[in-house]
C-alpha atoms as a PDB file:
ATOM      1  CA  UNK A   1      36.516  58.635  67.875  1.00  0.00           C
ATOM      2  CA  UNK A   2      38.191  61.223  65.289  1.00  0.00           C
ATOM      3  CA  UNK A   3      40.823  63.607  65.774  1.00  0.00           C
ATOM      4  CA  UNK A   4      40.155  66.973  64.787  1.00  0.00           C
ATOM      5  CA  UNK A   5      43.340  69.117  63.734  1.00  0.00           C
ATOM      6  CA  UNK A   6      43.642  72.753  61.926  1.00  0.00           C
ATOM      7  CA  UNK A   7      44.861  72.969  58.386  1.00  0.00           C
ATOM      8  CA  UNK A   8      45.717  76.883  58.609  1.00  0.00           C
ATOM      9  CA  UNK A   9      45.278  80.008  60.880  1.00  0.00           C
ATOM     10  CA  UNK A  10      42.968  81.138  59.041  1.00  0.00           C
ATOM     11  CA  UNK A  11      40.107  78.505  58.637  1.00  0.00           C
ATOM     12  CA  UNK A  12      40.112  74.653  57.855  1.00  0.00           C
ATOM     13  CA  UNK A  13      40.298  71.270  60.472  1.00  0.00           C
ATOM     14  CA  UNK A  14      41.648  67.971  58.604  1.00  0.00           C
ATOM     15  CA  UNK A  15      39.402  64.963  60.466  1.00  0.00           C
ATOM     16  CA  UNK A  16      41.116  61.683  61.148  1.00  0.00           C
ATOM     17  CA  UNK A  17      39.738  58.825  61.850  1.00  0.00           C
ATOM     18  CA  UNK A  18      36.583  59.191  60.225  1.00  0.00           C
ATOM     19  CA  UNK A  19      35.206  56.699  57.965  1.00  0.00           C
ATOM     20  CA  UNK A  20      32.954  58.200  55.199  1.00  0.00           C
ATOM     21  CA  UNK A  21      31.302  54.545  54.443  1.00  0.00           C
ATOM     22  CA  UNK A  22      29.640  54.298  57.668  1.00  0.00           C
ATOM     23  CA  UNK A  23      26.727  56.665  59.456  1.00  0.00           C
ATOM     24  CA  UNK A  24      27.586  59.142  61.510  1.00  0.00           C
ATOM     25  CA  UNK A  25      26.246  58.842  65.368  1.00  0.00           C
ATOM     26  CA  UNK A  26      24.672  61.401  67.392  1.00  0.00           C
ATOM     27  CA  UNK A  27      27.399  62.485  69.007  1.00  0.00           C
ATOM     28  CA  UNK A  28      29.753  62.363  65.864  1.00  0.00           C
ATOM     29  CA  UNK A  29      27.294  64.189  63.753  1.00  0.00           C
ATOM     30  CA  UNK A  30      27.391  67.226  66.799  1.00  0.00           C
ATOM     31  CA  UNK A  31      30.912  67.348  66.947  1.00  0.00           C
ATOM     32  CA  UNK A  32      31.564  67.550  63.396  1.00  0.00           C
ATOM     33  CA  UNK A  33      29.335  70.355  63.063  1.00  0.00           C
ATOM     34  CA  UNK A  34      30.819  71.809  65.629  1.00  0.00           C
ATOM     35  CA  UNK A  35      33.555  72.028  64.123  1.00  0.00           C
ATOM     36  CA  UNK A  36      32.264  72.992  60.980  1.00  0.00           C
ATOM     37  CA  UNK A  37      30.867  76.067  62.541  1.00  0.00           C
ATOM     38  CA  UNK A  38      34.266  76.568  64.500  1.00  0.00           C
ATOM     39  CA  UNK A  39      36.672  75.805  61.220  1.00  0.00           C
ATOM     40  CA  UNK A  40      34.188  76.606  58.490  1.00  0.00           C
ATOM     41  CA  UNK A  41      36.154  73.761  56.177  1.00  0.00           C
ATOM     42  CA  UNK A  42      36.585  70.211  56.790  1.00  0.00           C
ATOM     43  CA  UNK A  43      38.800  67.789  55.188  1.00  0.00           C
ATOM     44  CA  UNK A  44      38.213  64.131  55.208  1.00  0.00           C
ATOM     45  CA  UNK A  45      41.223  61.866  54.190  1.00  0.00           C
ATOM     46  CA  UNK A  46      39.556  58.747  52.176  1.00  0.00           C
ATOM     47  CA  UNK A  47      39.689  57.272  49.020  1.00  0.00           C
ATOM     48  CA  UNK A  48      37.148  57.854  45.763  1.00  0.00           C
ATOM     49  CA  UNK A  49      34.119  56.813  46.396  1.00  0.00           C
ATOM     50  CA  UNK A  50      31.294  55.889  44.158  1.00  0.00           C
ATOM     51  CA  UNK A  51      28.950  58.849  43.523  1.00  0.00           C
ATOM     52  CA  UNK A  52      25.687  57.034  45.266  1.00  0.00           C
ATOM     53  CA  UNK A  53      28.385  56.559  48.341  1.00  0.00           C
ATOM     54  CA  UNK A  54      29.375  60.241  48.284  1.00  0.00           C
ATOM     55  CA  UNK A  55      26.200  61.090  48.133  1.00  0.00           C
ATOM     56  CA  UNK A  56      24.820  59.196  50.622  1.00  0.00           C
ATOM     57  CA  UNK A  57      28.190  60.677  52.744  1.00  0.00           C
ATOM     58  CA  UNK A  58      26.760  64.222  51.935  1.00  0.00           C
ATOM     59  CA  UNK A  59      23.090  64.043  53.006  1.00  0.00           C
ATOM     60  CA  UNK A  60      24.244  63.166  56.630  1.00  0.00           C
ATOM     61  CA  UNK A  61      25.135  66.857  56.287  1.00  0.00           C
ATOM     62  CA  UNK A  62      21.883  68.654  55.001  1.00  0.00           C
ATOM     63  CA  UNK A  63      19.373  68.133  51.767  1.00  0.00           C
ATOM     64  CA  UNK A  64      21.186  67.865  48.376  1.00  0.00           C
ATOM     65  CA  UNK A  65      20.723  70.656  46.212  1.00  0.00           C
ATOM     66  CA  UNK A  66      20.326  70.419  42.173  1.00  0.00           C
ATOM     67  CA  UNK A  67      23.710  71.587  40.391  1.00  0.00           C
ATOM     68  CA  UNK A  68      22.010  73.870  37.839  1.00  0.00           C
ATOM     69  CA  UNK A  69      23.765  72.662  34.381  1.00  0.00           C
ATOM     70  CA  UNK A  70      22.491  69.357  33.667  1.00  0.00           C
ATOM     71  CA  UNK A  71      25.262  68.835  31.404  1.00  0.00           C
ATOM     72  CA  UNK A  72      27.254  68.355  34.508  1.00  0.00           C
ATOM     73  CA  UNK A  73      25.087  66.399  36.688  1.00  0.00           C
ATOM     74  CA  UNK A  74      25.934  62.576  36.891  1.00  0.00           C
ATOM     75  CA  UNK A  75      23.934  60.490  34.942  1.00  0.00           C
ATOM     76  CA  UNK A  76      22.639  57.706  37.549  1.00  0.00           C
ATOM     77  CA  UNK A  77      23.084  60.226  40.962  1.00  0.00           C
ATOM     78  CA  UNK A  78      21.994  64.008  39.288  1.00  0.00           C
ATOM     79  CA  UNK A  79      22.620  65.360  42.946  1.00  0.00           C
ATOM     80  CA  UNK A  80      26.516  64.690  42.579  1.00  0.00           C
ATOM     81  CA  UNK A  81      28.046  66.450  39.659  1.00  0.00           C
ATOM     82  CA  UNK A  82      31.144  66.003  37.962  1.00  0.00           C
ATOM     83  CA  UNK A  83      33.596  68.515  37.263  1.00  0.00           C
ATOM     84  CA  UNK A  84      36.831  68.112  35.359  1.00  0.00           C
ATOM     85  CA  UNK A  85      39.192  71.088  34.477  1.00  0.00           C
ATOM     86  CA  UNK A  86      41.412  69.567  32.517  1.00  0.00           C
ATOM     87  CA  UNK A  87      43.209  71.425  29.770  1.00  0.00           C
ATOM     88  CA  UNK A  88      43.318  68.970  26.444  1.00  0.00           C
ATOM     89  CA  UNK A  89      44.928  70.609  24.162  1.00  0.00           C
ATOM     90  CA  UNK A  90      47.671  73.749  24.670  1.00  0.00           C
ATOM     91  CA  UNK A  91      45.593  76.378  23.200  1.00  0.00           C
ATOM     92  CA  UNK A  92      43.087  75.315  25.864  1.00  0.00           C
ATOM     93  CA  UNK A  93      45.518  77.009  28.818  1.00  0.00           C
ATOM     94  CA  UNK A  94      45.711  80.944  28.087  1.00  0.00           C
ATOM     95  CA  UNK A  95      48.890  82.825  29.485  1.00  0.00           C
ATOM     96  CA  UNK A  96      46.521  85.075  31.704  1.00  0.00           C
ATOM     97  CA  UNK A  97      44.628  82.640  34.482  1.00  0.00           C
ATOM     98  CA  UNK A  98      42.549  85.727  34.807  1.00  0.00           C
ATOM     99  CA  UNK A  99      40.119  84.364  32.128  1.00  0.00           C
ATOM    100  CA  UNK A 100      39.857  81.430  33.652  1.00  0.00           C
ATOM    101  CA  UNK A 101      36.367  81.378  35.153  1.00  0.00           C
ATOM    102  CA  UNK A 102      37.399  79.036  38.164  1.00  0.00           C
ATOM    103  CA  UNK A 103      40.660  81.540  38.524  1.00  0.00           C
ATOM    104  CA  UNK A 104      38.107  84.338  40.131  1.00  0.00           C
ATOM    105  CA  UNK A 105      36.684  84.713  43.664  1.00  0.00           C
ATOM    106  CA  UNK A 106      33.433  82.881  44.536  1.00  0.00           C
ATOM    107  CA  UNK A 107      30.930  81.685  46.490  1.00  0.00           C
ATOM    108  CA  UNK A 108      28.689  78.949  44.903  1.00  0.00           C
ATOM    109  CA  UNK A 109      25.691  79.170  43.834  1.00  0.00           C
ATOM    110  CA  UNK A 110      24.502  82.888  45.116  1.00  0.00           C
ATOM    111  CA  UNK A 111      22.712  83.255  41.825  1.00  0.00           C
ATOM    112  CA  UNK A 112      19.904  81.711  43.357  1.00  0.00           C
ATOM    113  CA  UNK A 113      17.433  82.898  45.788  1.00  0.00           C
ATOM    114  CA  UNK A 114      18.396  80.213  48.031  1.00  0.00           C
ATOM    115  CA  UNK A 115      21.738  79.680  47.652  1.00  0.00           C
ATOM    116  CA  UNK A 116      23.605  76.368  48.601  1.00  0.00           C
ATOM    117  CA  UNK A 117      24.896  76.322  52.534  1.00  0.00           C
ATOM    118  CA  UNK A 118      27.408  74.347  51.667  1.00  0.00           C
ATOM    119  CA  UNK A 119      29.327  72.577  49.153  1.00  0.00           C
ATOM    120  CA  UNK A 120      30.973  68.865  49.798  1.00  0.00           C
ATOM    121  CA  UNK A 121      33.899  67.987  47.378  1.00  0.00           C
ATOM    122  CA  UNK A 122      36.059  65.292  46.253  1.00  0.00           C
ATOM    123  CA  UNK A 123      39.019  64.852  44.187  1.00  0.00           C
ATOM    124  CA  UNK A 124      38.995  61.927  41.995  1.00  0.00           C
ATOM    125  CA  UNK A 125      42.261  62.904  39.735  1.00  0.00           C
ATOM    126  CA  UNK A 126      44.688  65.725  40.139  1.00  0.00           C
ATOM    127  CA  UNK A 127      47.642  67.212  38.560  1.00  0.00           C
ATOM    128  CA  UNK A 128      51.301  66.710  39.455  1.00  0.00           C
ATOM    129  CA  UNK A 129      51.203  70.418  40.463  1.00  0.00           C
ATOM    130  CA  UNK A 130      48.919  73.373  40.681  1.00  0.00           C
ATOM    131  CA  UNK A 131      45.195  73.035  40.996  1.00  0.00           C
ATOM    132  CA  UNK A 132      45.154  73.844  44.209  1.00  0.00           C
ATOM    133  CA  UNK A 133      41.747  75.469  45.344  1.00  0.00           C
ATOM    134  CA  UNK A 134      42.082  78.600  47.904  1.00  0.00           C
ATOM    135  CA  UNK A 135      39.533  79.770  50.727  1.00  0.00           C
ATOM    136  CA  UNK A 136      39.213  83.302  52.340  1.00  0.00           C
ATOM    137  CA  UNK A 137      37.692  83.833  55.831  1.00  0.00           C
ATOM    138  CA  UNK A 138      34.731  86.265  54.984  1.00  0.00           C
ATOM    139  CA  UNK A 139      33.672  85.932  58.986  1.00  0.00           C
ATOM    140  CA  UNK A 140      36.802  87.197  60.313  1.00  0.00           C
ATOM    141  CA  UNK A 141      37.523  89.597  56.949  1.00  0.00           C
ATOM    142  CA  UNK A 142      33.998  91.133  58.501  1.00  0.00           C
ATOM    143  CA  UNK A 143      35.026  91.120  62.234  1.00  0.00           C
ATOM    144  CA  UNK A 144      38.163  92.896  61.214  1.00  0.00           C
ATOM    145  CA  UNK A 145      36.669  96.082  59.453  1.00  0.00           C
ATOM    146  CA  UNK A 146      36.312  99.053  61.277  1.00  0.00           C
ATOM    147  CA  UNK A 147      33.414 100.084  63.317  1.00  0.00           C
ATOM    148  CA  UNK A 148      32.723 103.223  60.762  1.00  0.00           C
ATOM    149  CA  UNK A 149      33.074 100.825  57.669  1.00  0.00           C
ATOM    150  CA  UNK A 150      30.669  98.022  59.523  1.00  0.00           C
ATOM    151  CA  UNK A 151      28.209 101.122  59.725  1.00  0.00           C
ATOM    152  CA  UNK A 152      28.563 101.854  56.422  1.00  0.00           C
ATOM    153  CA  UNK A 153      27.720  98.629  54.679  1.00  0.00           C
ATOM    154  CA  UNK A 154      24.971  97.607  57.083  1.00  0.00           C
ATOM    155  CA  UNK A 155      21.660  97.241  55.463  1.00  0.00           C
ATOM    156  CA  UNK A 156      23.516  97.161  51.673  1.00  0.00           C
ATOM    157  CA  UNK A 157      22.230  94.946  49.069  1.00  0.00           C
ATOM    158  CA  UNK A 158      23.778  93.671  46.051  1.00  0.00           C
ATOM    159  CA  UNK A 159      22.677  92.139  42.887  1.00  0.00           C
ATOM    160  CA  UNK A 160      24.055  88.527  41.582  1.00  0.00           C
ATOM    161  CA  UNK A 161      24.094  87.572  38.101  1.00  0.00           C
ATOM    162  CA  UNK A 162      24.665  84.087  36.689  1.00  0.00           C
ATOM    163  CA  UNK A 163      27.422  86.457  34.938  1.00  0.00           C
ATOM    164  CA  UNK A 164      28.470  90.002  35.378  1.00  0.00           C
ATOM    165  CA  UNK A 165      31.038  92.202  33.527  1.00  0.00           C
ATOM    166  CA  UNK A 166      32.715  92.864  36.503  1.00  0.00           C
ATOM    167  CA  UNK A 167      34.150  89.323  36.043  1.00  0.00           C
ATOM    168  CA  UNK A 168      37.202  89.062  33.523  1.00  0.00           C
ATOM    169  CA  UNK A 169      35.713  85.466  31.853  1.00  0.00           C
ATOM    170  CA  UNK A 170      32.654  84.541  31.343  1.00  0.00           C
ATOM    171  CA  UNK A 171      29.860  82.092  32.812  1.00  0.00           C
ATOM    172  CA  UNK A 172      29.469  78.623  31.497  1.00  0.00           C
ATOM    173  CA  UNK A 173      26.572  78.834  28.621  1.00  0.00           C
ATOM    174  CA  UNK A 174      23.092  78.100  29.475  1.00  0.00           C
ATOM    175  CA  UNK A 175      20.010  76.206  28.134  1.00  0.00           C
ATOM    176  CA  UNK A 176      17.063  78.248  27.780  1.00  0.00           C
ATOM    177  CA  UNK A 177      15.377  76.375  30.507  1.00  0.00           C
ATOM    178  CA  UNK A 178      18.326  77.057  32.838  1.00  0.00           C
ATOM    179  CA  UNK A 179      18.631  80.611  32.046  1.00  0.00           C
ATOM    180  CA  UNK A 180      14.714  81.184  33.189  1.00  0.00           C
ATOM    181  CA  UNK A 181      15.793  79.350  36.647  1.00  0.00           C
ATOM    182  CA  UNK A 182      18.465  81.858  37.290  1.00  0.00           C
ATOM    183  CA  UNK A 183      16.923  85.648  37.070  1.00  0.00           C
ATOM    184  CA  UNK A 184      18.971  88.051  38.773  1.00  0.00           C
ATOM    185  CA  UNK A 185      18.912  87.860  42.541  1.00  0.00           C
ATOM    186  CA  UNK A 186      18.988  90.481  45.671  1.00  0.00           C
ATOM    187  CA  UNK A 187      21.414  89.323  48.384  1.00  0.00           C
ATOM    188  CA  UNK A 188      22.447  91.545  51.868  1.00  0.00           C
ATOM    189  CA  UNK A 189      25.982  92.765  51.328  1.00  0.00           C
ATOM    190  CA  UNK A 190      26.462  91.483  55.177  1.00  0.00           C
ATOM    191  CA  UNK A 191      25.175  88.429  56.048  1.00  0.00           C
ATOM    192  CA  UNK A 192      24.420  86.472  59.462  1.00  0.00           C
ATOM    193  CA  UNK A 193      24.548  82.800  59.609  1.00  0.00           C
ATOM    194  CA  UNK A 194      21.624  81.009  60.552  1.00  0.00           C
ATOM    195  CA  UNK A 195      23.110  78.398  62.624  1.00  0.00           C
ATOM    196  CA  UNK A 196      25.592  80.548  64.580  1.00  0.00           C
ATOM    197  CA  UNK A 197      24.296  84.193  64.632  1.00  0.00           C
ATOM    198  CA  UNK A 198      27.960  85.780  63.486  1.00  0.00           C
ATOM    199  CA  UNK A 199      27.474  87.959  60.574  1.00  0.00           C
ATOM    200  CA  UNK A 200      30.180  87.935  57.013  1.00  0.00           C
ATOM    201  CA  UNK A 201      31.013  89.684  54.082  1.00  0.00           C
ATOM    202  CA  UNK A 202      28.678  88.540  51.407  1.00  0.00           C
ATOM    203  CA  UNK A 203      30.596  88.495  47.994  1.00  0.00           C
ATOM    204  CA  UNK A 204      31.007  86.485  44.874  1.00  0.00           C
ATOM    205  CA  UNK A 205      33.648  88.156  42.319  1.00  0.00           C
ATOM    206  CA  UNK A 206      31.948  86.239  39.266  1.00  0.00           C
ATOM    207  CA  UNK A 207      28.684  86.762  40.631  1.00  0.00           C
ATOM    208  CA  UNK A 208      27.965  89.923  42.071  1.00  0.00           C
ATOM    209  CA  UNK A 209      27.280  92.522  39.715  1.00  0.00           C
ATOM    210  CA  UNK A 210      26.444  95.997  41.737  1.00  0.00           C
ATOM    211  CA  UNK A 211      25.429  97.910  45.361  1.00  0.00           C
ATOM    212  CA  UNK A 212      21.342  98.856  44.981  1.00  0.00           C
ATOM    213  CA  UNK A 213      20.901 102.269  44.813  1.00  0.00           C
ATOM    214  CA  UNK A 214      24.127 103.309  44.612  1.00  0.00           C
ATOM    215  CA  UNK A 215      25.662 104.426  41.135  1.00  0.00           C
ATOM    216  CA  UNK A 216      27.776 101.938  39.295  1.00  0.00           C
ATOM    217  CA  UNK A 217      31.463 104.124  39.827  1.00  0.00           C
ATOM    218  CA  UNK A 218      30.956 103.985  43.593  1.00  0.00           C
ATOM    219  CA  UNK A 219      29.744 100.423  43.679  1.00  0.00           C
ATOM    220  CA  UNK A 220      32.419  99.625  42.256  1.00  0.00           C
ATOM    221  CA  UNK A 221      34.848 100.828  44.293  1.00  0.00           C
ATOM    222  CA  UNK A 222      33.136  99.817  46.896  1.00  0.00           C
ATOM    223  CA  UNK A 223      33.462  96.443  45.632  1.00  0.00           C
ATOM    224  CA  UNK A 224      37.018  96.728  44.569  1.00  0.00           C
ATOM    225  CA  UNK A 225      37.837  97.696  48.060  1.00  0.00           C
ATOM    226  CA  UNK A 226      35.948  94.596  49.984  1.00  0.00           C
ATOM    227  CA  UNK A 227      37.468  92.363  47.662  1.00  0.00           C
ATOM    228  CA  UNK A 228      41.081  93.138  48.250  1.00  0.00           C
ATOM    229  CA  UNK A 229      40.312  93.247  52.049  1.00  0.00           C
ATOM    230  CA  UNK A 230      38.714  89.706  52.086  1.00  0.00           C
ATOM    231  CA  UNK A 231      41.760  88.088  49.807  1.00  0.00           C
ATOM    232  CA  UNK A 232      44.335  89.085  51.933  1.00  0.00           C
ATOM    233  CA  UNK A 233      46.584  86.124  53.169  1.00  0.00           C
ATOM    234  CA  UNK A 234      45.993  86.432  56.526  1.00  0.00           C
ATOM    235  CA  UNK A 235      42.765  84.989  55.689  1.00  0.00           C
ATOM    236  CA  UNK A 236      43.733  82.984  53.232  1.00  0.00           C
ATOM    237  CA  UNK A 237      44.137  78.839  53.532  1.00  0.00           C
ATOM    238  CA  UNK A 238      45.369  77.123  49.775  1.00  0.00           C
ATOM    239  CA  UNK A 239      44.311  73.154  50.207  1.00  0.00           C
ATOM    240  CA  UNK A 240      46.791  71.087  48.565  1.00  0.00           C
ATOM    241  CA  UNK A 241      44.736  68.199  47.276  1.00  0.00           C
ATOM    242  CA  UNK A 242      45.106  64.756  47.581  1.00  0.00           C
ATOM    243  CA  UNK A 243      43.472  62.205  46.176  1.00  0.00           C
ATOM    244  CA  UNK A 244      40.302  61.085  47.991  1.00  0.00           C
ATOM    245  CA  UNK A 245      40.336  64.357  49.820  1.00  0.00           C
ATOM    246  CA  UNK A 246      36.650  64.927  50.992  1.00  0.00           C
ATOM    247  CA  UNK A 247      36.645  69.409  51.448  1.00  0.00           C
ATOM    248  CA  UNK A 248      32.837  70.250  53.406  1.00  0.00           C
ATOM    249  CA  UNK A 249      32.901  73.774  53.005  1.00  0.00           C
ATOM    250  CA  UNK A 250      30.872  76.249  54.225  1.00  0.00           C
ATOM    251  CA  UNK A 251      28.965  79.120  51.195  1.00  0.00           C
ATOM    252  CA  UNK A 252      27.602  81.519  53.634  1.00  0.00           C
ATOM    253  CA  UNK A 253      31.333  82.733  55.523  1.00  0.00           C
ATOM    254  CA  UNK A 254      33.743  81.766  52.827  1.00  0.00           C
ATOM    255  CA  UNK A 255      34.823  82.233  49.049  1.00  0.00           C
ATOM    256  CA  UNK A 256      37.048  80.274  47.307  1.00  0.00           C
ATOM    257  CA  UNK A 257      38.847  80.214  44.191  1.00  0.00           C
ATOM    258  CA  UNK A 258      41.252  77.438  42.027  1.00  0.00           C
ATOM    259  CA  UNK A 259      44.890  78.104  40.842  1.00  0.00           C
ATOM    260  CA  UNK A 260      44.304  77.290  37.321  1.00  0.00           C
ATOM    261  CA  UNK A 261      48.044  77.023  36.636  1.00  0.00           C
ATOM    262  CA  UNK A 262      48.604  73.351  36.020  1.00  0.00           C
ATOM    263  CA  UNK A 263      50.103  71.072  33.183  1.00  0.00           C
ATOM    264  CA  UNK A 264      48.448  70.549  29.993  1.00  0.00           C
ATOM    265  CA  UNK A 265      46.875  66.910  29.723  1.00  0.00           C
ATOM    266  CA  UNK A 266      46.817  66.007  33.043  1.00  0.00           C
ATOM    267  CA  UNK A 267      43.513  65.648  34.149  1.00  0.00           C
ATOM    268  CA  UNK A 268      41.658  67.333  37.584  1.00  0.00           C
ATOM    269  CA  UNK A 269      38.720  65.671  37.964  1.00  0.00           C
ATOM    270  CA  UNK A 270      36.488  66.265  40.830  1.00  0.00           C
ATOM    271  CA  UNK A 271      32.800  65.267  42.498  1.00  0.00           C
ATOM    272  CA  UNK A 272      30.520  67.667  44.175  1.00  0.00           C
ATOM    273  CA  UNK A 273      27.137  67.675  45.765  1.00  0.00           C
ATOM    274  CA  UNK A 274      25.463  71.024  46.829  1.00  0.00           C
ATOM    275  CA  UNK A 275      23.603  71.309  50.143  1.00  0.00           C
ATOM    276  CA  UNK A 276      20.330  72.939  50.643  1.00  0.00           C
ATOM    277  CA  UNK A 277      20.487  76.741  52.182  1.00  0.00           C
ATOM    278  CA  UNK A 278      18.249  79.306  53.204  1.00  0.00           C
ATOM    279  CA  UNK A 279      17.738  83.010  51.761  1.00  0.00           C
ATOM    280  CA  UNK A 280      20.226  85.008  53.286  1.00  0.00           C
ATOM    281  CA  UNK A 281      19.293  87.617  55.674  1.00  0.00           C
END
């Protein structure tokens, strides 16, 4: 059996002992979500696998979920897509990692109606340094606000763009076809889990564009204000990849963002399938 051990105070459990090549059993498959529900990120310590092996790794965690660019969808597994952020040339780095689109807050895919649960990624290459890829704890961020401000934003709705302004860089392009499959969105601001009742913060700093019915000066700073509560570092972990590193994270309670400062030429190259979620409520 696997060891279970936290990665931070704020959220994350590295597993040991856990080999991704085999099926999970019954009472393997409970604990780890379990723990998933407890940690809200799990790391598994492996080496690169195929993508039909990390695939078939991922769906003993939920349904796969289409990565909406085909561009970056594998070519002989589309559910696992490949993602490299390498810079290739100098010019390709700016001096501001603000307009780098990874660089900003997110949650993935909340452009959809049914936005993935949860997103299982591994690193294939990485850079001598940087590239690390950050978490906040939007559970606890929401457990910590005050009873007047809880008040406030219950029953708030928010709109998600594949891009808004509100974001300093801009989305990846899309094909016609992909831009009819991602029409603006309604989300709730706060939003309970399905599997463990506890509500979060709802948020996606390249995604979500504005508060419905509310003017676009106040939704902003309503915005503004939610988003430097949820980044603070006390609920803030920073994973320090490895290669092999296997991250299960969970959409619905956390955001997560990449530090974009890393050497020119050396590549970060990583995997990624999407699991199936449910509209939030």
């Amino acid at each position: 059996m696997y060891q279970i051990n936290p990665l931070g105070d704020a959220l994350g459990a590295e597993v040991i002992g856990l080999d991704p090549s085999r099926d999970l059993t019954e009472d393997e498959s409970r604990m780890l979500n379990e723990a998933f529900f407890d940690y809200l990120l799990l790391c598994i310590r492996c080496d690169p696998m195929p993508a039909e092996d990390f695939a078939r790794f991922g769906r003993q965690f939920g349904k796969p979920q289409l990565q909406l660019l085909r561009n970056r969808r594998h070519g002989d597994v589309p559910e696992v897509s490949v993602l490299e952020s390498t810079y290739k040339r100098a010019e390709d780095k700016p001096d501001d990692m603000q307009m780098m689109r990874l660089s900003g807050w997110h949650t993935d895919d909340s452009y959809f109606a049914k936005p993935a649960k949860a997103t299982m990624y591994q690193s294939l290459q990485i850079p001598e340094s940087g590239g690390q890829t950050r978490f906040c704890n939007m559970r606890q961020a929401y457990d910590d606000l005050s009873d007047a401000m809880k008040a406030r934003l219950d029953g708030l709705k928010t709109v998600h763009s594949y891009d808004t302004m509100r974001a300093p860089a801009r989305a990846s392009a899309r094909t016609a076809v992909e831009a009819s499959e991602t029409p603006d969105v309604v989300h709730p601001l706060i939003r309970t889990h399905e599997d463990t009742g506890r509500k979060a913060i709802y948020l996606n700093s390249n995604r979500t564009d504005r508060i419905v019915d509310m003017n676009r000066a106040e939704s902003d700073a309503l915005l503004d204000e939610l988003f430097d509560h949820v980044t603070q570092p006390k609920y803030v972990y920073d994973h320090e990849w490895r290669v092999g590193d296997v991250l299960l994270w969970d959409n619905r309670c956390l955001m997560h963002s990449v530090n974009m400062d890393f050497p020119v030429g050396q590549t970060r190259l990583h995997q990624r399938l999407l699991l199936e979620g449910a509209i939030p409520v």
